[in-house]
Protein backbone atom coordinates (compact mmCIF):
# COMPACT_ATOMS: atom_id res chain seq x y z
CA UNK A 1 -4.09 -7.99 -23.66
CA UNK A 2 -4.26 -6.39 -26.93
CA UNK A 3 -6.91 -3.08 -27.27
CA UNK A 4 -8.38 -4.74 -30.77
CA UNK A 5 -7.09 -8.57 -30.85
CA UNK A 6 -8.10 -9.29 -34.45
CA UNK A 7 -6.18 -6.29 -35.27
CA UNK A 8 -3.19 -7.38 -33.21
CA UNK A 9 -0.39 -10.10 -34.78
CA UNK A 10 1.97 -11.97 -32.25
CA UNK A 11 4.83 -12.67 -33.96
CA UNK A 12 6.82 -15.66 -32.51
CA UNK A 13 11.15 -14.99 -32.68
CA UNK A 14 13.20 -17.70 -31.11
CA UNK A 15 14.31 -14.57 -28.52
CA UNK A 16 10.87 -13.61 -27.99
CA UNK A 17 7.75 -12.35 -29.04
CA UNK A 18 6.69 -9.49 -30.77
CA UNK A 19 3.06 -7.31 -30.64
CA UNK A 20 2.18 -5.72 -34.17
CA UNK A 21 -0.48 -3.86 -33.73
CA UNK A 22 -2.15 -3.64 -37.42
CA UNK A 23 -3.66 -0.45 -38.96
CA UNK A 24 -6.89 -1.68 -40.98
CA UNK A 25 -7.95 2.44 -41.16
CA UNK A 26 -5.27 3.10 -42.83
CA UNK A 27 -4.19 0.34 -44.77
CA UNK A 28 -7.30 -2.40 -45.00
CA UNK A 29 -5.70 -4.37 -47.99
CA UNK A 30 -2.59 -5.17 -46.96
CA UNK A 31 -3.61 -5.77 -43.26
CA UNK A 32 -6.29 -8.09 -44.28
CA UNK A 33 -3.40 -9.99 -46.41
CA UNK A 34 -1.37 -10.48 -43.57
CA UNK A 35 -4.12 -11.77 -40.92
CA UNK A 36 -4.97 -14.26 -44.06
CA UNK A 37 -1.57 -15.40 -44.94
CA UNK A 38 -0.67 -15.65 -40.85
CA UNK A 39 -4.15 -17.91 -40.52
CA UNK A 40 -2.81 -19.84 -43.31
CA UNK A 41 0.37 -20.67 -41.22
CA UNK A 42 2.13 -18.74 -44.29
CA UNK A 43 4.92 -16.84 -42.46
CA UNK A 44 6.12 -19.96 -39.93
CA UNK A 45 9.69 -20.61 -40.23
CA UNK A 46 10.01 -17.62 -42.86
CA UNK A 47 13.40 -15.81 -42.56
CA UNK A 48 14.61 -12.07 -42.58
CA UNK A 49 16.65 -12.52 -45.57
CA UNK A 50 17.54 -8.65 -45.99
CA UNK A 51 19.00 -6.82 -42.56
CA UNK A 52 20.30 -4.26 -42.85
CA UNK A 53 21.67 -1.96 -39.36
CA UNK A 54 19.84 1.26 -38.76
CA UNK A 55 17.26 0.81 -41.51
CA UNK A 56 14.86 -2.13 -41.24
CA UNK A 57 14.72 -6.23 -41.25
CA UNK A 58 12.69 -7.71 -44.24
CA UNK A 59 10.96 -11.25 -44.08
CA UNK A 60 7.85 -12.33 -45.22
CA UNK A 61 8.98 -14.18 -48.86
CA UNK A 62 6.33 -17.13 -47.74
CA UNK A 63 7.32 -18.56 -51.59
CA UNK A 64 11.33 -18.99 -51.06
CA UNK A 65 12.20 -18.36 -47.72
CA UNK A 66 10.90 -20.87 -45.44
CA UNK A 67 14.27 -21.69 -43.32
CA UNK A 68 13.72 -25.49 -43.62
CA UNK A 69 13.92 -25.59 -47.64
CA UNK A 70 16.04 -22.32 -47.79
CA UNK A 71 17.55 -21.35 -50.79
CA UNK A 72 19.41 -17.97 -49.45
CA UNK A 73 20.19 -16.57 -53.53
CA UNK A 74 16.16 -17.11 -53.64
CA UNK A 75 15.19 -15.55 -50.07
CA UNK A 76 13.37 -12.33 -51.36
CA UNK A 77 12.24 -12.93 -55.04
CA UNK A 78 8.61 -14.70 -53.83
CA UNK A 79 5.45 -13.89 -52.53
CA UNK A 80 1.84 -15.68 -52.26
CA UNK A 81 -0.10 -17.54 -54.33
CA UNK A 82 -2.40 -14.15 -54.32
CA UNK A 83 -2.24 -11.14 -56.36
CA UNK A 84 -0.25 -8.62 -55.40
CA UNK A 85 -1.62 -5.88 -53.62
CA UNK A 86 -2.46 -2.17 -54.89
CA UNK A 87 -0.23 0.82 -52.84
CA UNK A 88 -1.93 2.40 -49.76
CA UNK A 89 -0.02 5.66 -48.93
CA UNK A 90 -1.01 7.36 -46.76
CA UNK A 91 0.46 10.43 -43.85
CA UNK A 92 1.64 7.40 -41.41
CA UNK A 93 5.89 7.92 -41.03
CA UNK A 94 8.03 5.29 -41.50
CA UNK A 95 9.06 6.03 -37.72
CA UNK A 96 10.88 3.15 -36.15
CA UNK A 97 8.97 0.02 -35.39
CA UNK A 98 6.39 0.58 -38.17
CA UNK A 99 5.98 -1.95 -40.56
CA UNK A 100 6.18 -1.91 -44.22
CA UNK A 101 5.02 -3.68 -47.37
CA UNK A 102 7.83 -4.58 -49.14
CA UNK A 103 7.81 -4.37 -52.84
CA UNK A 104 9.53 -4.11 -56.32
CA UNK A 105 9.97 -0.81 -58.42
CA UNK A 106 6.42 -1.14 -59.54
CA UNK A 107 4.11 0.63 -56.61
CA UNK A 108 0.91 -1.78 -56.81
CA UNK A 109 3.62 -4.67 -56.45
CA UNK A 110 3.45 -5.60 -52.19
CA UNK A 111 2.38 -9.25 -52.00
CA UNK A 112 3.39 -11.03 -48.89
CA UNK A 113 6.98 -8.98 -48.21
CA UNK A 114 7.06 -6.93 -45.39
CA UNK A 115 9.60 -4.74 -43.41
CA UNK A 116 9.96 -3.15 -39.71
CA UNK A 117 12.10 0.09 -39.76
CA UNK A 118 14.90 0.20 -36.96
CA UNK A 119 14.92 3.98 -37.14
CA UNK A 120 12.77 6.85 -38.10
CA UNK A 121 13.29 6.39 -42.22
CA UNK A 122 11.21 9.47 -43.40
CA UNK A 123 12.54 9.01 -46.87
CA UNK A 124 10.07 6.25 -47.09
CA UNK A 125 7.30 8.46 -46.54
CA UNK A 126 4.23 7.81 -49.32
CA UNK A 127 6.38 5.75 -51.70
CA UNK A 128 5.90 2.32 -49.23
CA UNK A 129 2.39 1.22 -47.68
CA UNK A 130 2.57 1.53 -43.22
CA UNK A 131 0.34 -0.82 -42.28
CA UNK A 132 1.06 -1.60 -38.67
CA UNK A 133 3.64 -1.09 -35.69
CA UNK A 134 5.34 -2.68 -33.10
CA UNK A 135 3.94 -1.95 -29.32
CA UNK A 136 6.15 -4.50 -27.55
CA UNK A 137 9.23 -6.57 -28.56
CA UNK A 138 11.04 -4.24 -30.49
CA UNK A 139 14.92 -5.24 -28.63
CA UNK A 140 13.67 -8.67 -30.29
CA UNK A 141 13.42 -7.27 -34.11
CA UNK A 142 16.70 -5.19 -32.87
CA UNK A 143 18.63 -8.13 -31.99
CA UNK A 144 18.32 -9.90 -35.55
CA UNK A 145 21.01 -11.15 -37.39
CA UNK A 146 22.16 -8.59 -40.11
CA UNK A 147 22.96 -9.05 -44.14
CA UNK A 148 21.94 -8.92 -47.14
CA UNK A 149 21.12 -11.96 -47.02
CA UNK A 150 22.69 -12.92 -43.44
CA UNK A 151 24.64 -15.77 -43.48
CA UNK A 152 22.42 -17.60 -40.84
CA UNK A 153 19.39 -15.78 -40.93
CA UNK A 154 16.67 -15.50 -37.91
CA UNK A 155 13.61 -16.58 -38.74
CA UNK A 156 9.76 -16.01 -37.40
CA UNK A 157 9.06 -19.24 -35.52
CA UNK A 158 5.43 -18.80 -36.17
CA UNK A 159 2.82 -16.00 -36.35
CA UNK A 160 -0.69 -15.49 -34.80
CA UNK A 161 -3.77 -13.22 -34.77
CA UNK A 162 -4.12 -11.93 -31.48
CA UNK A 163 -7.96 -13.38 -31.76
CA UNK A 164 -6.91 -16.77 -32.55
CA UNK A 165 -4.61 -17.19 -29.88
């Protein structure tokens, strides 16, 4: 049982399921984007269309990378129908198991995107917005599929709100 279950996001992998525990005192923008986009259904069936060993596996494009209408050369240019989302930096580490907003050069640019690190990637540190961590499942997010994009790419079966489940 999760310790705060609307703060807690079960993430569905066809090898198993993984526990994010979200971080809404550190980050409360960009965790209340992702409990909104998962009640939407947003992230079902949305690939990890950049793997890449010992760094991190990136998923989330809810726009272009649903696996069932996949376009792979697409897989990572979308986001939501909502704005984007202003930085949150903060003194969290990009330790392994943390998760990330993804975003483009510009800082206030994190929409749906998001990334868990593999290892401990410090160099991360106040240029990307932490907004949760793995507690359980982690040899699941291991065992994805690399590339950049992979050739045939794992995908999030669905995702859940601890709450709501």
């Amino acid at each position: 049982m999760a310790a705060d279950p609307e703060n807690t996001v079960l993430m569905e992998l066809e090898n198993g399921t993984v526990t994010i525990e979200l971080l809404p005192d550190v980050a409360p923008k960009h965790v209340e984007r992702m409990k909104a986009l998962v009640r939407e259904g947003a992230y079902d069936d949305v690939v990890f269309h950049r793997v890449i060993d010992g760094f991190m596996a990136q998923t989330g494009d809810v726009a272009n990378g649903k696996k069932a209408s996949l376009n792979l050369s697409a897989a990572g240019t979308g986001g939501s129908d909502m704005p984007d989302l202003p930085a949150e930096f903060s003194k969290i580490p990009h330790d392994r198991g943390t998760v990330g907003a993804a975003r483009s050069q510009n800082p206030d640019s994190a929409n749906s995107q998001f990334f868990i690190n593999f290892s401990d990637n410090n160099f991360l540190n106040g240029q990307y917005t932490v907004y949760g961590r793995v507690t359980d499942g982690m040899a699941h997010i291991d065992a994805i599929t690399r590339g950049e994009p992979p050739q045939d790419p794992d995908r999030i079966v669905s995702m859940k709100v601890a709450a709501d489940a």
